[in-house]
Protein backbone atom coordinates (compact mmCIF):
# COMPACT_ATOMS: atom_id res chain seq x y z
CA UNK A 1 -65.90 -40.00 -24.07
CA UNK A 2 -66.09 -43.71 -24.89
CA UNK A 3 -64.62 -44.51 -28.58
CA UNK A 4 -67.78 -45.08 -31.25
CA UNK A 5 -67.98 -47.52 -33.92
CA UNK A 6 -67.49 -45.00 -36.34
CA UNK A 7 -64.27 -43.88 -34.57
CA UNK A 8 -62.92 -47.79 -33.91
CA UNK A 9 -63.34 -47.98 -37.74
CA UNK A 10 -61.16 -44.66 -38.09
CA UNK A 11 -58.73 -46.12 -35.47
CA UNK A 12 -58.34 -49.11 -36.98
CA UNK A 13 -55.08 -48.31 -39.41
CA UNK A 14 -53.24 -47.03 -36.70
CA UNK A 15 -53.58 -49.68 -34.37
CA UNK A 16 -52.80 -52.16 -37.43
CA UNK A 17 -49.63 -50.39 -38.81
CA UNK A 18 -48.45 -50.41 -34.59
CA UNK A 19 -49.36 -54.19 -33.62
CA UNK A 20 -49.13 -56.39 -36.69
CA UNK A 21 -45.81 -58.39 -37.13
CA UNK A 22 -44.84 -58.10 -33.27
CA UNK A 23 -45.26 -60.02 -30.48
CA UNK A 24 -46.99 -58.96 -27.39
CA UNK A 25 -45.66 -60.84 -24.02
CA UNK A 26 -45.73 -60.33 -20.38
CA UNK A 27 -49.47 -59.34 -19.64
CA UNK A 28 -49.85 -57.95 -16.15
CA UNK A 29 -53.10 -56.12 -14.33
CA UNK A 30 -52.18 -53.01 -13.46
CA UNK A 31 -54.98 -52.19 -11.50
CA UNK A 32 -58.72 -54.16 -11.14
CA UNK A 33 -59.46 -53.36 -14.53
CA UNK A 34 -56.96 -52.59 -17.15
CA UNK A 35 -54.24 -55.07 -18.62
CA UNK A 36 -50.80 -54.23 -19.82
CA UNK A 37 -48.58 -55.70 -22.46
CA UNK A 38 -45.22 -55.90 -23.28
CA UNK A 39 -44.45 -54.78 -27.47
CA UNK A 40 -41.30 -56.12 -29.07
CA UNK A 41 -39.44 -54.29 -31.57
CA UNK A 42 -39.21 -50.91 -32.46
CA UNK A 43 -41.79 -48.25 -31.68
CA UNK A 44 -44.28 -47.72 -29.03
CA UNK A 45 -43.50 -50.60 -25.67
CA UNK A 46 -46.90 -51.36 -24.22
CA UNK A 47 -50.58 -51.70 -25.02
CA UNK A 48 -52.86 -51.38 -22.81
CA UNK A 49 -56.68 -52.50 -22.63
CA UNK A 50 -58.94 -50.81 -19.83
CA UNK A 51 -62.15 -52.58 -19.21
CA UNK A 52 -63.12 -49.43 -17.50
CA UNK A 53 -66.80 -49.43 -17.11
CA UNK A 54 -67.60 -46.08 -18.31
CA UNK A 55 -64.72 -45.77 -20.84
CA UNK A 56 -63.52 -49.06 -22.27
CA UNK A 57 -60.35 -48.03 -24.10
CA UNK A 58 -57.32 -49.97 -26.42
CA UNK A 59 -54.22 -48.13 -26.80
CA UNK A 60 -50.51 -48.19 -27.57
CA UNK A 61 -48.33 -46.37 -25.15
CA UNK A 62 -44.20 -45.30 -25.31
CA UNK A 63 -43.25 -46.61 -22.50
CA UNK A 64 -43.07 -49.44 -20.18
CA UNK A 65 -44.22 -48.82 -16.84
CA UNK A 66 -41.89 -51.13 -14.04
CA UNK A 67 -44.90 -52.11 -12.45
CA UNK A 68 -45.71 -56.13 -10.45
CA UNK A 69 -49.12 -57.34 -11.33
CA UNK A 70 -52.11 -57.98 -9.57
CA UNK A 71 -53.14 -62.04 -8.63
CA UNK A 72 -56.00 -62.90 -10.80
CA UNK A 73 -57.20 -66.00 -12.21
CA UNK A 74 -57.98 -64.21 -15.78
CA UNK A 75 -54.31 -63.18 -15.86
CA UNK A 76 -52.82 -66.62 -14.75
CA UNK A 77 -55.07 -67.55 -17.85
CA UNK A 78 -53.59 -65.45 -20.12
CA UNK A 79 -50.23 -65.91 -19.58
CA UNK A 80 -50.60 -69.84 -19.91
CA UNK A 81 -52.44 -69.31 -23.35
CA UNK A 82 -50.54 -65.84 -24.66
CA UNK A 83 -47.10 -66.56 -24.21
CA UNK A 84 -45.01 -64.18 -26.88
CA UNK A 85 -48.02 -64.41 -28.96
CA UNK A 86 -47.48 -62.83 -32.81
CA UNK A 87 -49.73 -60.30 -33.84
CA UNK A 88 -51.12 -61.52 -37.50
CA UNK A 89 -53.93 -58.96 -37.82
CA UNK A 90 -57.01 -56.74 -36.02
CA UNK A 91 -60.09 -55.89 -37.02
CA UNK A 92 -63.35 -54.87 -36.35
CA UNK A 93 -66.14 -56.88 -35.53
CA UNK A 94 -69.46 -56.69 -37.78
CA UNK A 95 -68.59 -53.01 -37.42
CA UNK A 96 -69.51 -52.72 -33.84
CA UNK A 97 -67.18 -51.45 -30.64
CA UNK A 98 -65.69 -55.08 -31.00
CA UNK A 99 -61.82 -55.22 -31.50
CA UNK A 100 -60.30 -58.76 -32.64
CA UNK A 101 -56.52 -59.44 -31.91
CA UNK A 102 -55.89 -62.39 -34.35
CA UNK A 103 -52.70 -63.71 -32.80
CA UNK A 104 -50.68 -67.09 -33.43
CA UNK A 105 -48.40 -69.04 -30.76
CA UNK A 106 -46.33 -71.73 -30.07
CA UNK A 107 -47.52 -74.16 -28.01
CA UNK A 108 -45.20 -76.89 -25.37
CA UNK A 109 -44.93 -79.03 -28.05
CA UNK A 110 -43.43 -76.04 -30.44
CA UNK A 111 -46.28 -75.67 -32.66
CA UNK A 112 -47.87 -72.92 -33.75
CA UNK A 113 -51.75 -72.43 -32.73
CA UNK A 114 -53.67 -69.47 -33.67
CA UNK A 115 -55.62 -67.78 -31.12
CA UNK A 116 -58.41 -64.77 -30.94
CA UNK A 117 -58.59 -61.91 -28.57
CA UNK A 118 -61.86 -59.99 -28.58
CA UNK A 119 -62.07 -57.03 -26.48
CA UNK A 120 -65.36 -55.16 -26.37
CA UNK A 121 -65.44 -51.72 -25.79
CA UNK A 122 -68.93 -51.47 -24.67
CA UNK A 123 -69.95 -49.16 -21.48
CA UNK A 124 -70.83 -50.96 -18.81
CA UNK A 125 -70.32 -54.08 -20.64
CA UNK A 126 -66.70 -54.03 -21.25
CA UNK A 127 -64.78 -57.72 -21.63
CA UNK A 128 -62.23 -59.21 -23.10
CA UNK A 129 -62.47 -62.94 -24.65
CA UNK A 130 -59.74 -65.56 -25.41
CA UNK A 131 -60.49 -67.94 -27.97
CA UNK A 132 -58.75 -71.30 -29.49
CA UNK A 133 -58.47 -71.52 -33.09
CA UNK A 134 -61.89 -73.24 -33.00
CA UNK A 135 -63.29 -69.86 -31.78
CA UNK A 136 -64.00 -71.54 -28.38
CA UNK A 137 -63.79 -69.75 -25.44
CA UNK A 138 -59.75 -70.33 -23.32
CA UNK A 139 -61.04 -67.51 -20.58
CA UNK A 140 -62.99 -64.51 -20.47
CA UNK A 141 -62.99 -61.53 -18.11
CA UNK A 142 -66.30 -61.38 -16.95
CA UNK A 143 -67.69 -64.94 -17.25
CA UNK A 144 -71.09 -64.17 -16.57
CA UNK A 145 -73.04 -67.27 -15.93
CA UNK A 146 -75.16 -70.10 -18.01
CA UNK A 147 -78.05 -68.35 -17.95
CA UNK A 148 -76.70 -65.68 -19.37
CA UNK A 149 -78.20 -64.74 -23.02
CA UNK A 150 -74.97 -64.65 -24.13
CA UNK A 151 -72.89 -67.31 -21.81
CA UNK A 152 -69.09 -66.43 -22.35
CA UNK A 153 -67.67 -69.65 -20.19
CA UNK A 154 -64.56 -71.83 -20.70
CA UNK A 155 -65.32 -74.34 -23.89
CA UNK A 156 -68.27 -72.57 -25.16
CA UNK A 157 -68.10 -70.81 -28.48
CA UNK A 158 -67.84 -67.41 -28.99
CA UNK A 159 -70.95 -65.12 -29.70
CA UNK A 160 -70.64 -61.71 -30.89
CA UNK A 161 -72.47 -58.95 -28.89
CA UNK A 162 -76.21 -58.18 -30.28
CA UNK A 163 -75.33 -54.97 -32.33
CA UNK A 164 -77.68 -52.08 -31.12
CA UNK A 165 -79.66 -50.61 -34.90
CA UNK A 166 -78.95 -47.11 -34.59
CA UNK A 167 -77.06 -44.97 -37.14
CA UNK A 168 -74.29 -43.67 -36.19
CA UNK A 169 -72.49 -39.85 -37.35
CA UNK A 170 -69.30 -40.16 -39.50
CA UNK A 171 -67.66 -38.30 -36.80
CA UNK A 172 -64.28 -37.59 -37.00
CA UNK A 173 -61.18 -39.22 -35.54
CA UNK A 174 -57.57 -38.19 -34.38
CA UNK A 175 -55.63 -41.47 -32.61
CA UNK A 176 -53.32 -38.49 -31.42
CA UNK A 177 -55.53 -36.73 -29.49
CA UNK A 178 -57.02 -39.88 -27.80
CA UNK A 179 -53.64 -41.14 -27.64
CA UNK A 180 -52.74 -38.18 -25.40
CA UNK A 181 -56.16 -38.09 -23.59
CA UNK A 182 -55.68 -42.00 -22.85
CA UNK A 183 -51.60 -41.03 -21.37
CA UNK A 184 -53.31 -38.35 -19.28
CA UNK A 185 -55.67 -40.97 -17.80
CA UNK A 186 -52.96 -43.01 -16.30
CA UNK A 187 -52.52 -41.15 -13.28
CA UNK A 188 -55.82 -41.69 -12.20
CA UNK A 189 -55.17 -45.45 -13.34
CA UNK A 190 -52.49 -45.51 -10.80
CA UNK A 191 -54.70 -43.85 -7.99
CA UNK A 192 -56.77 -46.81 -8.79
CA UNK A 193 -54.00 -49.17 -8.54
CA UNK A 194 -53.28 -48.14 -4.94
CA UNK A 195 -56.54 -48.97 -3.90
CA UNK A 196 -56.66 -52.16 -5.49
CA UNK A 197 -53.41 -53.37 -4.36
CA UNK A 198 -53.21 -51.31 -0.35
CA UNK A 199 -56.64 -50.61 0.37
CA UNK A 200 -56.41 -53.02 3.11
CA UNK A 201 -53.80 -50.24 5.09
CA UNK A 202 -56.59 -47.91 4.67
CA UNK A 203 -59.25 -49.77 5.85
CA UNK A 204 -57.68 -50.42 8.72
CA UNK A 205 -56.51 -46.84 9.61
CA UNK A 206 -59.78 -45.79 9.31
CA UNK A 207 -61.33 -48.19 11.09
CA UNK A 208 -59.02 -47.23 13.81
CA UNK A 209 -60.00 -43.58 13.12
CA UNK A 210 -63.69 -44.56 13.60
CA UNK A 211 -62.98 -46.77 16.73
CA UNK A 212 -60.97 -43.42 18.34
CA UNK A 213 -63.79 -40.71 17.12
CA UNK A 214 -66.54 -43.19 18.56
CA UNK A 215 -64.26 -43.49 22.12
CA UNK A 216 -63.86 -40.02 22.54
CA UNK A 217 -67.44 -39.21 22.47
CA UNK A 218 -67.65 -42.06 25.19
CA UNK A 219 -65.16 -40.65 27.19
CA UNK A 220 -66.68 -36.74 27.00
CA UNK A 221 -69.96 -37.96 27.82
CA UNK A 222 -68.57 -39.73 31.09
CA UNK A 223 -66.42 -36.31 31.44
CA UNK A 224 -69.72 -34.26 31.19
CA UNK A 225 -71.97 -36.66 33.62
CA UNK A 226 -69.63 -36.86 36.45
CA UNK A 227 -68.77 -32.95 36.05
CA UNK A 228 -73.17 -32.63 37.16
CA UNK A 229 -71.71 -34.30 40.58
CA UNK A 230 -68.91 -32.41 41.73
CA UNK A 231 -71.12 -30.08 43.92
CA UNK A 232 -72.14 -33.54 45.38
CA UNK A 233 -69.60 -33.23 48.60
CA UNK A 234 -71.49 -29.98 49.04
CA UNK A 235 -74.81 -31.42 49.28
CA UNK A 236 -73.59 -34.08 51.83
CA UNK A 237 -72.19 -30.70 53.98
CA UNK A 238 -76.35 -29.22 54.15
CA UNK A 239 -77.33 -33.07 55.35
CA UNK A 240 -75.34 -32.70 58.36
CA UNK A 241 -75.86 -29.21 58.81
CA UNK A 242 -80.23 -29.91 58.38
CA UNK A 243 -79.70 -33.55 60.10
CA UNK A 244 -81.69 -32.83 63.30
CA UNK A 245 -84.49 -31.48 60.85
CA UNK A 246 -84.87 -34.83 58.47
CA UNK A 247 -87.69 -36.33 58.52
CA UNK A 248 -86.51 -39.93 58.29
CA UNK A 249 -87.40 -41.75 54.86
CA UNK A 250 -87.71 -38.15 53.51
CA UNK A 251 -87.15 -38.09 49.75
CA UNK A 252 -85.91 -34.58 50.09
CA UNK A 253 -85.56 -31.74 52.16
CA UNK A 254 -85.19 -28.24 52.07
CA UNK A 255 -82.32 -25.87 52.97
CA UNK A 256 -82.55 -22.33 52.08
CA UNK A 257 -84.10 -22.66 49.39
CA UNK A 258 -82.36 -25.09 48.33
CA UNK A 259 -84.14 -28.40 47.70
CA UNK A 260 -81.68 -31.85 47.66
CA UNK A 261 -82.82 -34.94 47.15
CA UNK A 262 -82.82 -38.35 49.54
CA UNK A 263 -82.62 -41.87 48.72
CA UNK A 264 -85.46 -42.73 51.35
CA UNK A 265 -84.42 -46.07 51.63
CA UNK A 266 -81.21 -45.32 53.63
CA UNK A 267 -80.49 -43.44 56.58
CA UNK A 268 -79.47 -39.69 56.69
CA UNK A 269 -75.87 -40.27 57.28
CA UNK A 270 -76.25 -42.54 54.54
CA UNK A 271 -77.08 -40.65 51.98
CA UNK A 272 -74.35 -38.07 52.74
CA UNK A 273 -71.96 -40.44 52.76
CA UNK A 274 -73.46 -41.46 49.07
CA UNK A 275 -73.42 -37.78 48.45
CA UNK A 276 -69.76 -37.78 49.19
CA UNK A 277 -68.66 -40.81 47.35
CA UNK A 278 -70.36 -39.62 44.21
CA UNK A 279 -67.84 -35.87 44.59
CA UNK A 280 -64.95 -38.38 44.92
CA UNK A 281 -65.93 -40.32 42.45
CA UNK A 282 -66.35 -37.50 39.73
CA UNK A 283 -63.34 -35.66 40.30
CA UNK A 284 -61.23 -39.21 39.74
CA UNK A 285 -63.43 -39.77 36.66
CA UNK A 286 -62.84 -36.36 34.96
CA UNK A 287 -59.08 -36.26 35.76
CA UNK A 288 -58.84 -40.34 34.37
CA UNK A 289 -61.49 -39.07 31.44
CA UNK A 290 -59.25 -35.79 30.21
CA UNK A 291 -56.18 -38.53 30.54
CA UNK A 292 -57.69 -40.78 28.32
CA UNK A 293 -59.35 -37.77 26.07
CA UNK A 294 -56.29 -36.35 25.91
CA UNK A 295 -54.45 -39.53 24.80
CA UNK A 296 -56.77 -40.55 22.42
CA UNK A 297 -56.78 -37.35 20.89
CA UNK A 298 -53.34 -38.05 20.43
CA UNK A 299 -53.76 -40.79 18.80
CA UNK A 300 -56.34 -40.04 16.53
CA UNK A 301 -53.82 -36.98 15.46
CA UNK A 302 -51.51 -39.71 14.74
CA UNK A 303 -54.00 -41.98 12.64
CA UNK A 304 -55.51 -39.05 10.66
CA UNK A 305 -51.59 -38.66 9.90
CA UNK A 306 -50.84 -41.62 8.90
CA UNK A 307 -53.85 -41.62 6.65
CA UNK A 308 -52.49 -38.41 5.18
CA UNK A 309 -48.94 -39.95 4.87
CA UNK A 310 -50.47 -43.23 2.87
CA UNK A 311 -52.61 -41.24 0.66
CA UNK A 312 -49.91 -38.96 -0.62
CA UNK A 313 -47.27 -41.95 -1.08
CA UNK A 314 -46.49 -43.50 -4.49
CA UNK A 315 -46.59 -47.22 -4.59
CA UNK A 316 -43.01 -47.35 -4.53
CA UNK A 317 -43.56 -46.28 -0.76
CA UNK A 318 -46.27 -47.89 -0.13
CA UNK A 319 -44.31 -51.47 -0.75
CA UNK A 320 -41.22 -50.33 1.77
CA UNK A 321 -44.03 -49.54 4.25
CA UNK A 322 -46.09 -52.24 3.80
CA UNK A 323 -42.56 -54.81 4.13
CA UNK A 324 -41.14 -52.65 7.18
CA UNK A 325 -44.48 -52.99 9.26
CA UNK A 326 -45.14 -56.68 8.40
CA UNK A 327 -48.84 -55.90 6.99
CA UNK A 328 -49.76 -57.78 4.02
CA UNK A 329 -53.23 -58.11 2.51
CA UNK A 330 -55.81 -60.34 3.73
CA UNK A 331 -55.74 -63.78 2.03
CA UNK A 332 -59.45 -64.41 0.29
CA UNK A 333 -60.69 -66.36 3.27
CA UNK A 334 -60.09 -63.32 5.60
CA UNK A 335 -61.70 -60.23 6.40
CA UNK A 336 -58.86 -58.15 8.48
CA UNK A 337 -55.15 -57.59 7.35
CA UNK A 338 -52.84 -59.96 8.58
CA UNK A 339 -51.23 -57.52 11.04
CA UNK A 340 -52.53 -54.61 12.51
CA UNK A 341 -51.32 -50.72 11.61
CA UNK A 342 -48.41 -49.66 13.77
CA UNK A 343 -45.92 -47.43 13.31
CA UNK A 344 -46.79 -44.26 11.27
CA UNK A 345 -47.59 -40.95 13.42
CA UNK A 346 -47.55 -37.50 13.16
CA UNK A 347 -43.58 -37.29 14.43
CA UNK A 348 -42.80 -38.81 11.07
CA UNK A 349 -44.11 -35.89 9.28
CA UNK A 350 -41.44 -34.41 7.53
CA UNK A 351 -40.00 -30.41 7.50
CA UNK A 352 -40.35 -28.41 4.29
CA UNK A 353 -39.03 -25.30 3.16
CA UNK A 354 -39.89 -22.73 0.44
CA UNK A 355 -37.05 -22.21 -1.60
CA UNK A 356 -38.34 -19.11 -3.93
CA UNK A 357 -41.44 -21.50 -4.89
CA UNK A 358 -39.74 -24.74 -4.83
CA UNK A 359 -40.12 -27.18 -1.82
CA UNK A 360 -37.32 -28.96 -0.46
CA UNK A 361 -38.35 -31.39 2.31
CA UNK A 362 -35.75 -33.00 5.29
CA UNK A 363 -36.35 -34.98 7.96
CA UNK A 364 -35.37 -34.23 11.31
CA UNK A 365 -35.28 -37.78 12.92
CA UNK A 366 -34.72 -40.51 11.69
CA UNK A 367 -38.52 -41.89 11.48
CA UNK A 368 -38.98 -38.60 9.32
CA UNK A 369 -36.14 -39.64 7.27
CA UNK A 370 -37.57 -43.07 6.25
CA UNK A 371 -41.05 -41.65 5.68
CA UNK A 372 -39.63 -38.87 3.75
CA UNK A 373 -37.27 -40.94 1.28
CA UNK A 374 -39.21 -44.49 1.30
CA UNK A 375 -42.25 -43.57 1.33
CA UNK A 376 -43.38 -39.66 0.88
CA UNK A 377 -41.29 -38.77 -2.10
CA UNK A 378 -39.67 -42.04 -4.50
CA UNK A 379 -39.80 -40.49 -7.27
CA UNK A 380 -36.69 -41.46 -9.44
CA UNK A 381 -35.43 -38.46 -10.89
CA UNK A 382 -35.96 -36.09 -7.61
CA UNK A 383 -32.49 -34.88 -6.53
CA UNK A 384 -31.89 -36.59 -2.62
CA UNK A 385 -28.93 -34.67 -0.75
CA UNK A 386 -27.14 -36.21 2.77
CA UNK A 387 -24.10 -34.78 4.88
CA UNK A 388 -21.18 -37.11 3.86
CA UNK A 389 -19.64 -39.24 6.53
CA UNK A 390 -22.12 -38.65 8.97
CA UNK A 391 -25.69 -38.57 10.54
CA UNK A 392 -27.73 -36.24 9.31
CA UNK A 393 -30.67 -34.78 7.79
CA UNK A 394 -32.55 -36.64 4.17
CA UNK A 395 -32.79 -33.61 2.07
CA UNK A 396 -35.25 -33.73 -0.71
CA UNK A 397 -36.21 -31.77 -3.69
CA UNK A 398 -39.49 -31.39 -4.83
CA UNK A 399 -38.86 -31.07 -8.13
CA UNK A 400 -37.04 -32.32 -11.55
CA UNK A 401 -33.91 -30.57 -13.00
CA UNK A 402 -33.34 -28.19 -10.11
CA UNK A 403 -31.51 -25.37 -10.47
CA UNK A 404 -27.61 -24.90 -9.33
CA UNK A 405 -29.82 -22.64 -6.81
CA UNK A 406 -31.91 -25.07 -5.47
CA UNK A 407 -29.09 -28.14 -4.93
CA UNK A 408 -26.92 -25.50 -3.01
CA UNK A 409 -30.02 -24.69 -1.00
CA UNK A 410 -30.59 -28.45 -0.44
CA UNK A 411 -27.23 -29.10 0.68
CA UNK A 412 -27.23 -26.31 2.97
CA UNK A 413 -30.31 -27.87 4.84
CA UNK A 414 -28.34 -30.54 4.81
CA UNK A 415 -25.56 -29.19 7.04
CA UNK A 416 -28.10 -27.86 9.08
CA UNK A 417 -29.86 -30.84 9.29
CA UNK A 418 -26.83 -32.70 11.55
CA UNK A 419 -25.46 -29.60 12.80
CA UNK A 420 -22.44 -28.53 10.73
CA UNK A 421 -21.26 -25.17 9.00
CA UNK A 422 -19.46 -26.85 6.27
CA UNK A 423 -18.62 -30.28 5.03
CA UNK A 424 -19.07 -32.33 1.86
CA UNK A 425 -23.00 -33.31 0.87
CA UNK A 426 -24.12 -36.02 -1.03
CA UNK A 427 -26.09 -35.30 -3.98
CA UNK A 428 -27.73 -38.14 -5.96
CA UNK A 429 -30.95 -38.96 -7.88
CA UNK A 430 -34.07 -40.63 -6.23
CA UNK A 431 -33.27 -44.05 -7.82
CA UNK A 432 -29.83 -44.31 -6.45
CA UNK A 433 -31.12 -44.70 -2.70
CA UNK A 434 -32.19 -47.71 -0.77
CA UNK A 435 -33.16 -48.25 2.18
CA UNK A 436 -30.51 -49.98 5.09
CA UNK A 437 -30.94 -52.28 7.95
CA UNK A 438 -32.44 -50.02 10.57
CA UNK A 439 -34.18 -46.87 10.41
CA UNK A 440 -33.24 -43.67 8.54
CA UNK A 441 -30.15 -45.59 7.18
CA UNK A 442 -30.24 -45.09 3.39
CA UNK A 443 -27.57 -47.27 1.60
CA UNK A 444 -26.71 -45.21 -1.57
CA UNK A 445 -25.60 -46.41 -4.98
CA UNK A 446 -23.53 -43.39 -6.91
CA UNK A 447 -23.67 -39.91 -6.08
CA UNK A 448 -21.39 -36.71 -6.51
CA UNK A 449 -19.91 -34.90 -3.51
CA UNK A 450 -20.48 -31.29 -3.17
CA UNK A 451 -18.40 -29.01 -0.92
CA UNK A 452 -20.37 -25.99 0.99
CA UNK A 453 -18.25 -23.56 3.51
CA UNK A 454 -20.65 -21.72 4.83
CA UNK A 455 -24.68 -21.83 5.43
CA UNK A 456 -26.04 -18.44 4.12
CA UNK A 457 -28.71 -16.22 6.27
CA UNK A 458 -31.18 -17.50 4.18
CA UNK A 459 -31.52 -20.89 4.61
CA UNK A 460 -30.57 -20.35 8.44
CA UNK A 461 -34.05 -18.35 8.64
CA UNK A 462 -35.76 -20.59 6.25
CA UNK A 463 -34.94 -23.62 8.07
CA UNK A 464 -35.20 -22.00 11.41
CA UNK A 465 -39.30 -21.65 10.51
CA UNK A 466 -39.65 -25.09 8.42
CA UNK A 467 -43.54 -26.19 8.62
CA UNK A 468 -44.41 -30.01 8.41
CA UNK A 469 -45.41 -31.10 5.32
CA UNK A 470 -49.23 -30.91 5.15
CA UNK A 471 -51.04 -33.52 2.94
């Protein structure tokens, strides 16, 4: 639910006893329409301000998130005009859902300038406004236009929001409750991210995916109409057998019972002969059409893959992909990518197994060893496992602080995985592994060795009925 002016007014003292006295620094957009900043100093490490249309939101999170930011003009703005900026105060505007940052800098010629940042957390008419010291307007989100009632453009000053007159309930307020409901939102921030920053790869799979679905209806409907003509060499047979009983320029004739048609501007032996071209000519359509059916089926299966394998990957992933295939986004005068999609299929799937209720994924080439470690699963703290001193298997597990159980489990996929009883395995985290030169080479920082004798039953049979991972 989107904070109230009663509740801003409530949230007020927490926000203050947070911000004031640090400096905020490195703005970046996360995604389309929330900002990030960097916090200096002790406690919490990043606000954040979400111009999200339907909940416009200001909060102070734990962490930094290692994140790049998205190109926008606004944000090339901001970084010019907010550069280590010190928080002085915040307050509330004419006790509306209008937040103001009152911030001071130091300008190139190392003196300090005061500046204003007004974010207003209005639905549907969310913004955020930098001001001078003058109160006139550096940059603003959304600009709007002149014509505007309320024009928010570069060197105009600042006008408050008409307040709406209704009264509001002195409803209560907890800023750790929204604090937590605002950390649980992220994930969908970062779904949101993803489409901002690779929705060109999707747009072109499924383009591709249309472009496949739309041929294979071509091709069956060919497939179908020549499969009404393969009786057609039959038909030519009854013309010779009835030929000294054709009328000539007969449009048909009966044989019987049997009526077949004539083309009565050509001669008997004509027509048969058409008769028997058209047979000929259907059979080598339906075998080139189930061909070409059968290979576009194919590669649909390997689109609607690949569409699965994007959509599950983090944006770690989605970067290594993105740099091994070439693709980059369109620049603002194009329409289409700058490459076309190549490369992921359904052979780079990776192999899964349950390990009582815990998945542990491998790859079984090396294609499903890149898309398994670089793109399907980078999360930092999952424990990656590898045969020592040789080619092999990328053993994952699908889960945080695994069990003695589970790594032993892992590493005995692992020996499976290039074909050995026993040997030392690799075990490391996530963030220790990067990717090498060529494909399925994983170059990897520190790990610990670990020193398995045998493979037990279990994992023989486990592995022995591995599934692909399913999206």
């Amino acid at each position: 639910m989107p904070i109230t002016a009663a509740q801003l007014k409530k949230y007020l003292p927490f926000l203050n006893k947070n911000l004031i006295n640090r400096h905020i620094s490195s703005p970046i957009l996360f995604c389309e329409n929330t900002l990030f900043f960097r916090l200096s100093g002790e406690g919490p490490r990043r606000l954040v301000i979400s111009l999200d249309d339907n909940n416009p939101r200001i909060y102070i999170a734990p962490d930094n998130l290692d994140a790049t930011s998205l190109d926008s003009k606004f944000l090339d703005q901001l970084k010019k005009e907010l550069n280590n900026a010190f928080v002085v105060g915040i307050s509330q505007v004419d006790e509306d859902r209008v937040v103001c940052l009152d911030l001071t800098i130091i300008n190139p010629v190392f003196k300090e300038e005061k500046r204003q940042v007004y974010f207003e957390l209005i639905p549907h008419h969310a913004n955020l406004i930098l001001t001078d010291s003058e109160e006139k307007i550096l940059t603003a989100f959304r600009p709007g236009e002149m014509s505007d009632e309320r024009p928010l453009l570069r060197g105009l000053r600042y006008q408050k929001p008409s307040k709406k007159d209704f009264a509001e309930k002195d409803e209560s307020f907890d800023e750790q409750a929204f604090l937590s409901e605002c950390l649980a939102q992220e994930k969908a921030l970062e779904e949101k991210r993803k489409k901002d920053r690779f929705g060109f790869l999707l747009l072109s799979l499924r383009k591709k995916e249309k472009l496949l679905e739309r041929k294979m209806i071509f091709i069956q409907s060919d497939i179908e109409e020549a499969k009404k003509h393969l009786d057609d060499g039959r038909l030519g047979d009854l013309i010779y057998m009835a030929f000294p009983t054709i009328k000539p320029k007969s449009d048909s004739f009966e044989f019987e019972g049997e009526v077949i048609k004539l083309d009565p501007s050509r001669s008997v032996s004509k027509n048969a002969e058409l008769y028997y071209k058209k047979a000929k000519k259907s059979k080598e359509t339906i075998a080139r059409g189930e061909t070409n059916l059968s290979s576009a089926k194919k590669e649909l299966e390997d689109v609607k893959s690949a569409l699965e394998q994007i959509l599950a990957a983090d944006e770690n992933g989605l970067e290594e992909l993105s740099r091994e295939l070439g693709i980059a986004a369109p620049l603002p005068s194009q329409k289409k990518p700058r490459a076309d999609w190549h490369g992921l299929t359904s052979e780079s799937l990776p192999s899964f197994i349950d390990f009582h209720g815990t998945k542990i994924l491998f790859g079984r080439s090396a294609k499903q060893n890149d898309c398994l470690t670089f793109l399907f699963d980078t999360v930092k703290d999952h424990y990656w496992l590898h045969i020592q001193g040789n080619s092999g298997s990328h053993v994952m597990i699908k889960r945080e602080n695994p069990s003695p159980a589970e790594i032993q489990a892992a590493a005995e996929l692992a020996l499976i995985g290039s074909n050995q009883t026993d040997g030392e395995v690799l075990v490391t985290k996530r963030e220790n592994v990067r990717k090498g030169n060529v494909m399925g080479q994983a170059i990897v920082k520190e790990f610990k060795t670990l020193r398995i004798n045998s493979v037990s039953p279990e994992i023989h049979n486990l592995a022995a009925s591995a599934q692909k991972v399913k999206f």
